[in-house]
Protein backbone atom coordinates (compact mmCIF):
# COMPACT_ATOMS: atom_id res chain seq x y z
CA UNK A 1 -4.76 9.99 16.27
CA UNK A 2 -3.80 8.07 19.39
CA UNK A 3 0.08 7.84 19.24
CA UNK A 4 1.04 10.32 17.03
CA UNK A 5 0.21 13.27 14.59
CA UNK A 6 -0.57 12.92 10.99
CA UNK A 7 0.66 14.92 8.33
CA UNK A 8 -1.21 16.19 5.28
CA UNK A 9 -1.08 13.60 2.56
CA UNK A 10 1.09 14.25 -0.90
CA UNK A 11 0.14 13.90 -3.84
CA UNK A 12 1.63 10.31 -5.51
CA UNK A 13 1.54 9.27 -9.14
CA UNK A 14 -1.19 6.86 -8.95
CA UNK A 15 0.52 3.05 -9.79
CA UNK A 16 -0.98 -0.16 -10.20
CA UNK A 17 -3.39 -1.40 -7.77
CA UNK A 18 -2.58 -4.93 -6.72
CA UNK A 19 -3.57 -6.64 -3.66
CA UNK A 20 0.35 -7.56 -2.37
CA UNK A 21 1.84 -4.37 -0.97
CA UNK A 22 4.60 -3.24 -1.36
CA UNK A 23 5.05 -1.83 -4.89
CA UNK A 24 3.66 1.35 -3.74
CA UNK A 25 5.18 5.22 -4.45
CA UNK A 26 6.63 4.25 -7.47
CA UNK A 27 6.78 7.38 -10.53
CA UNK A 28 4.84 7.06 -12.76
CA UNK A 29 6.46 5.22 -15.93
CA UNK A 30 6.34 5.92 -19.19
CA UNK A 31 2.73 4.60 -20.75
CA UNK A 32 0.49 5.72 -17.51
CA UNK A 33 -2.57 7.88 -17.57
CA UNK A 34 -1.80 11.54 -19.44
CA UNK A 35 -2.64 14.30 -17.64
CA UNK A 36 -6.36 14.72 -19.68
CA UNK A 37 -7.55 11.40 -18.72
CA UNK A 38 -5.89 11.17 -15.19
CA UNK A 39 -8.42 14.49 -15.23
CA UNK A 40 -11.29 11.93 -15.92
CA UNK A 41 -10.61 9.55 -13.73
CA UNK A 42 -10.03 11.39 -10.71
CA UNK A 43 -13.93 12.85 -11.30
CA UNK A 44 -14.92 9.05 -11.37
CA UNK A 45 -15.85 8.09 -7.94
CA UNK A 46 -13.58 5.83 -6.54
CA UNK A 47 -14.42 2.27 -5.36
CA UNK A 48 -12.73 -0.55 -3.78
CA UNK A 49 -13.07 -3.76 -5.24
CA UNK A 50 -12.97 -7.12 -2.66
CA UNK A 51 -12.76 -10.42 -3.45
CA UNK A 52 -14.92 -13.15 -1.57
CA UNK A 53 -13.15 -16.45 -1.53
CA UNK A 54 -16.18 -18.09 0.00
CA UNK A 55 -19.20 -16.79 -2.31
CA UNK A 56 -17.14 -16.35 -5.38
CA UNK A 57 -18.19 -12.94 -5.78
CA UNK A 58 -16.43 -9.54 -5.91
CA UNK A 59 -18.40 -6.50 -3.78
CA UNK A 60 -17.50 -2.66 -5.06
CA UNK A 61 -17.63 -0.29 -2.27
CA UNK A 62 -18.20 3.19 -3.14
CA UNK A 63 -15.27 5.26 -0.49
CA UNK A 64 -17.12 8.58 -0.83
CA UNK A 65 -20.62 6.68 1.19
CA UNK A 66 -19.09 3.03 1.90
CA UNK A 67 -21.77 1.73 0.70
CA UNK A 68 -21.48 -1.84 -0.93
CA UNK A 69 -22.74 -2.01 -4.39
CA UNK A 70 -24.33 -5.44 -6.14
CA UNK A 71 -21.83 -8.24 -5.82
CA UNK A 72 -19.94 -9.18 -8.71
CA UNK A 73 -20.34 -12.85 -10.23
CA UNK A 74 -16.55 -13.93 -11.17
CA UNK A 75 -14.89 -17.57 -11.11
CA UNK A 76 -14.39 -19.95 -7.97
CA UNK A 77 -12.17 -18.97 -4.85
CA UNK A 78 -11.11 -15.39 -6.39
CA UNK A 79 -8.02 -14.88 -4.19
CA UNK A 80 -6.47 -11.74 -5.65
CA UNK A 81 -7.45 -8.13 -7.22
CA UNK A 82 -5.15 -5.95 -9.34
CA UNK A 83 -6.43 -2.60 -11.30
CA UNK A 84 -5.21 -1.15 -14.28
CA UNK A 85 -3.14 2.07 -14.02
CA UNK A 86 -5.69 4.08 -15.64
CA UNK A 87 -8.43 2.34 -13.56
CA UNK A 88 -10.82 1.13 -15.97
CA UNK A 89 -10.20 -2.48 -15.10
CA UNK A 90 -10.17 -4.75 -12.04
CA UNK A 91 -8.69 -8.52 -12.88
CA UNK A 92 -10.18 -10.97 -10.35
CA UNK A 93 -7.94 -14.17 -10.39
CA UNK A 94 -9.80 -17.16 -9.73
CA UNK A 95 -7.63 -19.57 -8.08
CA UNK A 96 -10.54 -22.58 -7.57
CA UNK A 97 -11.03 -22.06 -11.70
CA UNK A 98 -8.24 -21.69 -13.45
CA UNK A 99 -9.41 -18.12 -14.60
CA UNK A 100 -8.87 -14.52 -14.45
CA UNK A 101 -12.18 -12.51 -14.64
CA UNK A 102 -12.12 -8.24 -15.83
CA UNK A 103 -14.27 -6.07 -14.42
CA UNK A 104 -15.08 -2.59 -16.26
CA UNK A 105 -15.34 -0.07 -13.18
CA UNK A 106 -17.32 2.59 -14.96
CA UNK A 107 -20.25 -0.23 -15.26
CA UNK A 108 -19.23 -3.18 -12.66
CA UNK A 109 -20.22 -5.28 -15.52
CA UNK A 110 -17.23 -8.48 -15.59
CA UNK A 111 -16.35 -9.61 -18.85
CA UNK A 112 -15.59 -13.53 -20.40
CA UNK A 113 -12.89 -15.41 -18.03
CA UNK A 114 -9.51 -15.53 -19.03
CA UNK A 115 -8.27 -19.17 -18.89
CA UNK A 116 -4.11 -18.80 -17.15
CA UNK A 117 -2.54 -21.96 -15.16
CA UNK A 118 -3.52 -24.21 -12.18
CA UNK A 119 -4.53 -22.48 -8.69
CA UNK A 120 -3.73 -18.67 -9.97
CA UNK A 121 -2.93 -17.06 -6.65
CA UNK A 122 -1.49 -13.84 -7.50
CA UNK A 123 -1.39 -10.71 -10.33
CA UNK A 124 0.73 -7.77 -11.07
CA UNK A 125 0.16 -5.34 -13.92
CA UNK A 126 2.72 -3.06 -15.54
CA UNK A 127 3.37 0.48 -15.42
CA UNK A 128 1.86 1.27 -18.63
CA UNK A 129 -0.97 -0.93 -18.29
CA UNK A 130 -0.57 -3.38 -21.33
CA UNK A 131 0.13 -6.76 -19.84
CA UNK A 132 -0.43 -8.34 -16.58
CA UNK A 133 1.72 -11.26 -14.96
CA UNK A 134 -0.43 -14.27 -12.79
CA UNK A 135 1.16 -16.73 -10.87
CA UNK A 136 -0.16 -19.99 -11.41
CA UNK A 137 0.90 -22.10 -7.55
CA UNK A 138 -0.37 -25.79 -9.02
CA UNK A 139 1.24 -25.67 -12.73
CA UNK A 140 4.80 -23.72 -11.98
CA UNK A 141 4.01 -21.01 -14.56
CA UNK A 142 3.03 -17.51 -15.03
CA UNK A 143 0.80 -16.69 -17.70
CA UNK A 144 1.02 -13.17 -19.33
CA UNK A 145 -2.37 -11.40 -20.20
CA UNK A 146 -2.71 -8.83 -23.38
CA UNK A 147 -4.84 -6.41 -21.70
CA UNK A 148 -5.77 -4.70 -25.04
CA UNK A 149 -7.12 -8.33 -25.79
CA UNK A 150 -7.95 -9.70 -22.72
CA UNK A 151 -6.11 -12.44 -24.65
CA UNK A 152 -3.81 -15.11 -22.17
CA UNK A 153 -0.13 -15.74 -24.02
CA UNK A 154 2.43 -18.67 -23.48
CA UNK A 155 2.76 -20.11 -19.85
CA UNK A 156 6.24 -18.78 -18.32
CA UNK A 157 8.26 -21.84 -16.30
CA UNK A 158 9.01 -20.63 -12.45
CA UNK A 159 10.26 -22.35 -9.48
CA UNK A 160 7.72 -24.62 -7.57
CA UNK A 161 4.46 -23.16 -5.81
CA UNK A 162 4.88 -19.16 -7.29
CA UNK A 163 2.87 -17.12 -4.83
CA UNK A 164 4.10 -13.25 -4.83
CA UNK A 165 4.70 -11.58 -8.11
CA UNK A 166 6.35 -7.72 -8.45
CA UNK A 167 6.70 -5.61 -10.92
CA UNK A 168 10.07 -3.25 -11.55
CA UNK A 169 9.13 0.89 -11.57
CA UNK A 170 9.97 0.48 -15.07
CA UNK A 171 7.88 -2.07 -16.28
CA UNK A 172 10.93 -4.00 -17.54
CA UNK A 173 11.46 -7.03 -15.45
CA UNK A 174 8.19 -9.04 -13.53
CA UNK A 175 10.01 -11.21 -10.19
CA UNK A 176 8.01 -14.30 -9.32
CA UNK A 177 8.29 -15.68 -5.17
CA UNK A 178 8.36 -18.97 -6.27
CA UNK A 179 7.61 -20.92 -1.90
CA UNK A 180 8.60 -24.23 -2.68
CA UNK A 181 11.58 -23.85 -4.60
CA UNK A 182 12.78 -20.81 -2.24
CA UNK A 183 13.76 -18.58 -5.41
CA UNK A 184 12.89 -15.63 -7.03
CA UNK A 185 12.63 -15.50 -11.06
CA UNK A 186 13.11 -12.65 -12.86
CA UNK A 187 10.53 -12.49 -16.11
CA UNK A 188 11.88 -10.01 -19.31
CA UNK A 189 8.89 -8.45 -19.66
CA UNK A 190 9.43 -7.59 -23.27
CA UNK A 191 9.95 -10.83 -24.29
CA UNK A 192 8.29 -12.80 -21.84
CA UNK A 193 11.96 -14.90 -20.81
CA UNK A 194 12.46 -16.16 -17.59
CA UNK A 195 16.69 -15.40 -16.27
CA UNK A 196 18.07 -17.97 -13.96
CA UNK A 197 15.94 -18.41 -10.38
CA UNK A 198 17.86 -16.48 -7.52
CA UNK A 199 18.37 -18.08 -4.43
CA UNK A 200 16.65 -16.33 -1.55
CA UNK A 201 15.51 -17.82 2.08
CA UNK A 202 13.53 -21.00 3.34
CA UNK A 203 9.57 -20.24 2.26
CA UNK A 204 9.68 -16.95 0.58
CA UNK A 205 6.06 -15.51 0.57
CA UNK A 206 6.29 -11.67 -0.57
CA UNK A 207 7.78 -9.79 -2.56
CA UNK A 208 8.59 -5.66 -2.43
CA UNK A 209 10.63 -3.18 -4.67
CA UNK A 210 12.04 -0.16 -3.96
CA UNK A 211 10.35 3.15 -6.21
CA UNK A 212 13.62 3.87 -7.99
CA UNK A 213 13.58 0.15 -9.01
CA UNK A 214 17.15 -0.65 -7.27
CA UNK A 215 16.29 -3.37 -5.12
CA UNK A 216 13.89 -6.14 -4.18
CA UNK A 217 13.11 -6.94 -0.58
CA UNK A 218 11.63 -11.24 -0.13
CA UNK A 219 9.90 -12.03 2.85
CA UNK A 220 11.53 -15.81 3.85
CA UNK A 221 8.68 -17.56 6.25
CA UNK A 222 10.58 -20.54 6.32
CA UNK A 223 13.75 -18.46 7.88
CA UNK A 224 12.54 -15.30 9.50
CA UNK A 225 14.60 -13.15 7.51
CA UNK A 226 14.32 -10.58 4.22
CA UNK A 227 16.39 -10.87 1.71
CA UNK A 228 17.35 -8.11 -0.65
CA UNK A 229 18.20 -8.60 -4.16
CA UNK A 230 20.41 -6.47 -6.50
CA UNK A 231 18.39 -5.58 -9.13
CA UNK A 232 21.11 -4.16 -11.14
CA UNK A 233 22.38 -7.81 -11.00
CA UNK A 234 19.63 -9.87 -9.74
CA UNK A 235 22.29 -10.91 -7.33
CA UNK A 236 21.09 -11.98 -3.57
CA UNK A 237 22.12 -9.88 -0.28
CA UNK A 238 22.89 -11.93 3.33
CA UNK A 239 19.49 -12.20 4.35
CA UNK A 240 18.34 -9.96 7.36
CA UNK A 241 17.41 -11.12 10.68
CA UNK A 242 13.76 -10.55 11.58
CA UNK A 243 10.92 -11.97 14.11
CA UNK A 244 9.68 -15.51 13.15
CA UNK A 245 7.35 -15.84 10.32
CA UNK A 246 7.26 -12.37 7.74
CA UNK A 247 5.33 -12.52 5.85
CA UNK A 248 4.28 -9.85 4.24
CA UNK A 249 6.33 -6.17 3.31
CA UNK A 250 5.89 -2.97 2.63
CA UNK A 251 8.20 0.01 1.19
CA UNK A 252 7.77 4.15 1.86
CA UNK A 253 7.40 6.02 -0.72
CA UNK A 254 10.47 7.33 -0.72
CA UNK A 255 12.16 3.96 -0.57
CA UNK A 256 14.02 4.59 3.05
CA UNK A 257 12.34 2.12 4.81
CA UNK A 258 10.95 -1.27 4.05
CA UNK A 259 8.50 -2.58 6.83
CA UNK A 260 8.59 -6.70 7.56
CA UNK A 261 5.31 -8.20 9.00
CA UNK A 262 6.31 -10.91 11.57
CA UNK A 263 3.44 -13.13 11.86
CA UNK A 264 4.96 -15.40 14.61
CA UNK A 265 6.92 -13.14 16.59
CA UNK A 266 3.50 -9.80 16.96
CA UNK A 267 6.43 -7.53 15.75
CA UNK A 268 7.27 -5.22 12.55
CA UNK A 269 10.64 -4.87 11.67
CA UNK A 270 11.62 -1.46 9.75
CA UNK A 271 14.78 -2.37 7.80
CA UNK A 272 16.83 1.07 6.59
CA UNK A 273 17.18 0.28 2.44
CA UNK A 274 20.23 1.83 2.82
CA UNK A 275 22.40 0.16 4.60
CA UNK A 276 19.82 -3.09 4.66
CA UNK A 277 19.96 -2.91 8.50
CA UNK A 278 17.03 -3.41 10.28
CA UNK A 279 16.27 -1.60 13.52
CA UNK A 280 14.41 -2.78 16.98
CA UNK A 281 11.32 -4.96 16.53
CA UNK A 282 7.71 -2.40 16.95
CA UNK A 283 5.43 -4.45 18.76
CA UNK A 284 2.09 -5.07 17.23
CA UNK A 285 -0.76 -7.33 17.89
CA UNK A 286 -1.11 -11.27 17.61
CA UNK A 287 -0.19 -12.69 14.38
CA UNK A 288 0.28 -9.66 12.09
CA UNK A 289 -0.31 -10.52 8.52
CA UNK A 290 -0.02 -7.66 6.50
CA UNK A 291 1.62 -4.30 6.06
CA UNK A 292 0.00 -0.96 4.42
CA UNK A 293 1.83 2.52 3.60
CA UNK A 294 0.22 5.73 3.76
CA UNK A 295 0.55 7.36 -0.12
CA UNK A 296 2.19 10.02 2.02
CA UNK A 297 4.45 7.49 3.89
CA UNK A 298 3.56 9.10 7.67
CA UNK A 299 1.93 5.74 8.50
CA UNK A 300 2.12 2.09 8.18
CA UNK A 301 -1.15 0.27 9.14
CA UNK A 302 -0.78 -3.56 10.14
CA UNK A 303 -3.21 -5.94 10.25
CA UNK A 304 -3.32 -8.51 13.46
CA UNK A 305 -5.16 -11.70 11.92
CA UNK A 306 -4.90 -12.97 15.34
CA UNK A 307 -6.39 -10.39 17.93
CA UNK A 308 -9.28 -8.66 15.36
CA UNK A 309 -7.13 -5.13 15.07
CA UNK A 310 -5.09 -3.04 13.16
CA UNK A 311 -1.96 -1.17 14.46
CA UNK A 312 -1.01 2.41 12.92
CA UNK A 313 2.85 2.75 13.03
CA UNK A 314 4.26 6.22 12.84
CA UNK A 315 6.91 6.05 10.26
CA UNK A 316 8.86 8.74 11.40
CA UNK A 317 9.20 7.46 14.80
CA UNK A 318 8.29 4.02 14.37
CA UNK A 319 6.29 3.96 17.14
CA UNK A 320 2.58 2.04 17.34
CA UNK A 321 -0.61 3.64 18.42
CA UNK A 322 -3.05 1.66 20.61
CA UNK A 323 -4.83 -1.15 18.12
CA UNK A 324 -7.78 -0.27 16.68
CA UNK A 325 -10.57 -2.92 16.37
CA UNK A 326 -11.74 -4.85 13.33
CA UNK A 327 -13.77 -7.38 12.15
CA UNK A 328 -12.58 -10.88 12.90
CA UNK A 329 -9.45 -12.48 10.98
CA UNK A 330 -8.34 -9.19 9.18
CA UNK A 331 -5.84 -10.27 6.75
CA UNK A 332 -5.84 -7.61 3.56
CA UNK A 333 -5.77 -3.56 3.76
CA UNK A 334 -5.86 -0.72 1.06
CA UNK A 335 -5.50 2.38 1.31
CA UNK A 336 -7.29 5.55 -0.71
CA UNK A 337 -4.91 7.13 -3.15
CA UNK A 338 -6.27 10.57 -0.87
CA UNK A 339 -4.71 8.31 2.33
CA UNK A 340 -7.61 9.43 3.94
CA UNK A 341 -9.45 5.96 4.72
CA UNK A 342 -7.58 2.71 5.50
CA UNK A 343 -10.18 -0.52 4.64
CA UNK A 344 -9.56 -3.98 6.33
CA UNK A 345 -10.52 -7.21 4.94
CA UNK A 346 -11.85 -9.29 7.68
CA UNK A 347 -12.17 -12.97 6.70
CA UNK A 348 -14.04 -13.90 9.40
CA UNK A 349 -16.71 -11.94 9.94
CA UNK A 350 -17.69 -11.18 6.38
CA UNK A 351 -16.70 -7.22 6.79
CA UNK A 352 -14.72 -4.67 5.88
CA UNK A 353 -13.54 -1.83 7.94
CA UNK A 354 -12.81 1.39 6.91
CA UNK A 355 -10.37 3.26 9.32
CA UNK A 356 -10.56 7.18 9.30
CA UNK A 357 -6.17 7.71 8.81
CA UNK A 358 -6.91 11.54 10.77
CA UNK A 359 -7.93 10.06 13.89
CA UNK A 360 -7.61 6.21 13.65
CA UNK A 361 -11.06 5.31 14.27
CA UNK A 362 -12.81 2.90 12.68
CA UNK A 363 -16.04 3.57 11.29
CA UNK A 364 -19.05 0.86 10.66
CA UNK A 365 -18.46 -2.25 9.28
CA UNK A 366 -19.07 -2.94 5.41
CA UNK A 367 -21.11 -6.33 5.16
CA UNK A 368 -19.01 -8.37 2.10
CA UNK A 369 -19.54 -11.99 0.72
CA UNK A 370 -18.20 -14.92 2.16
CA UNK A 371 -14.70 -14.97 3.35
CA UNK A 372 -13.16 -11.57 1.94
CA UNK A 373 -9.81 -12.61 1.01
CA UNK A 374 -8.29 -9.27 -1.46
CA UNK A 375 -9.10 -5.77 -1.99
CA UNK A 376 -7.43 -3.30 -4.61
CA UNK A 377 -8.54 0.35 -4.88
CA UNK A 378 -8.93 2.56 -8.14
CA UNK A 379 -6.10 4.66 -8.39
């Protein structure tokens, strides 16, 4: 790999796959996959599900041949992809019709739409797998799915515009990025409650937690800053300084490091969790969007909407290898649960790229539907 060495990839309890990084590393929780059926779906081949904003589609690519299988009829503008813990499930949320769509991954067969709120942008899914959380931008609500039912339950007030949605290690609390209201709401998850809104920065946009479920990290557009939140008392840190524009965040697995995406400044910031400090600005390319961790935590892989690359960081050193190149626009990556291939989500050019983690090269490009937006991966 140009730039540095990689390390053999760990073994991680798999967790749920969501298209907003960041909740990644976490133990597994009570509820996930027992060791028999983890078994059985590690056999299952594993494919990566992406979401076509333009086509209204959803393409599976097989990761053992990356070949694309028969697109995927779902709702209008699907903007977002999460995947059950046990991986039996992809939920494609629709944000042009008011819909989530499943998808069973042993078939690729999608099931009847799930009616949720206006302009669903986002979806998390708990640790154990029973409910997920979307985050309805137009109506100010998040709407709680039964996935034993497939069944939506009563819309959840948030702030104004909720974009980002994250999920505690524990499955206890769901925290809603609500943009326009520049708060954060913290959603009882076993009674479906929304506590009072915390105050973060101007424009929030992302949301991360920490594996041992101690503290939340918000990406603030509006401010250029991350702010970290007390999850032991949803109280708000002093935000921290970074380039102009994050937005988007990743954490190690270990929870040492949180990594913010500075779209306007072509910079990552690594911010130490433990003393919420963050260290000297990694140049990147042009307009980095969004931040990837290794399952192993040796690398963080960035993608530069802006200049049609991706940028491998070396976690341990925090220093960048030379860009690799993409299709145009990337502006979504997910990695294998092996770590061994790095895919890229390249709006404009209809593509995704699947980058070999060993030696950072890219391999050949993965024709999509129209305007990729999301991708999740089985875990």
């Amino acid at each position: 790999m140009s730039g540095f060495t990689r390390v053999a990839p760990r073994c991680l309890a798999a967790v749920s796959g969501m298209a907003v990084v960041g909740v990644v590393g976490a133990a597994m929780a009570a509820g996930a996959v027992p060791a028999a059926a983890a078994t059985a779906v590690q056999r299952t081949p594993v494919t990566a599900y992406v979401a076509n904003v333009g086509s209204g589609t959803v393409t599976p690519i097989n990761t053992a041949s990356n070949i694309a299988g028969t697109p995927i009829r779902v709702g209008t503008h699907p903007e977002a992809v999460a995947i059950t813990p046990n991986g039996r499930t992809a939920y494609v949320v629709n944000a042009g019709s008011r819909t989530v769509t499943p998808i069973t991954t042993a078939t690729n067969k999608h099931g009847p739409a799930i009616k949720v709120g206006s302009v669903p942008r986002a979806i998390a899914i708990t640790p154990d797998g029973s409910t997920a959380y979307v985050a309805n931008a137009g109506s100010a609500t998040v709407t709680p799915i039964d996935l034993a039912t497939n069944t939506p339950e009563t819309a959840i007030t948030v702030g104004n515009a909720p974009r980002a949605i994250a999920i505690t290690p524990n499955g206890r609390t769901a925290y809603v990025v609500s943009q326009k209201a520049n708060t954060v709401t913290p959603i009882n998850t076993a009674t479906n409650t929304a506590g009072p809104p915390i105050k973060v920065g101007r424009s929030p946009r992302a949301i991360a937690i920490t594996p041992n479920g101690s503290t939340a990290y918000v990406a603030n557009v509006g401010s250029g800053t991350v702010t970290p939140i007390n999850l032991a008392t949803n109280a708000p840190g002093r935000g921290i300084k970074t380039g102009a524009r994050v937005r988007a965040l990743a954490i190690t697995p270990d929870g040492s490091t949180a990594y913010a995406a500075n779209a306007g400044s072509g910079t990552v910031t690594p911010i130490s969790t433990a003393t919420n400090k963050a260290g000297p600005a990694i140049p990147v390319g042009t307009n980095p969007w969004v931040v990837a961790i290794t399952p192993d935590g040796s690398a963080a892989y960035v993608a530069n909407h802006g200049s049609a690359s991706v940028t491998a960081i070396d976690t341990s050193s925090n220093s960048a290898s030379a860009p690799v190149a993409t299709g145009a626009r990337p502006m979504a990556i997910a990695i294998t649960p092996s770590g061994r291939t790095a895919y890229v989500v390249n709006s404009g050019s209809n593509t995704v790229t699947p980058i070999a983690t060993a030696t950072n090269t890219a391999g050949t490009n993965i024709k999509t539907g129209r305007v990729p937006w999301a991708i999740a991966i089985m875990p």
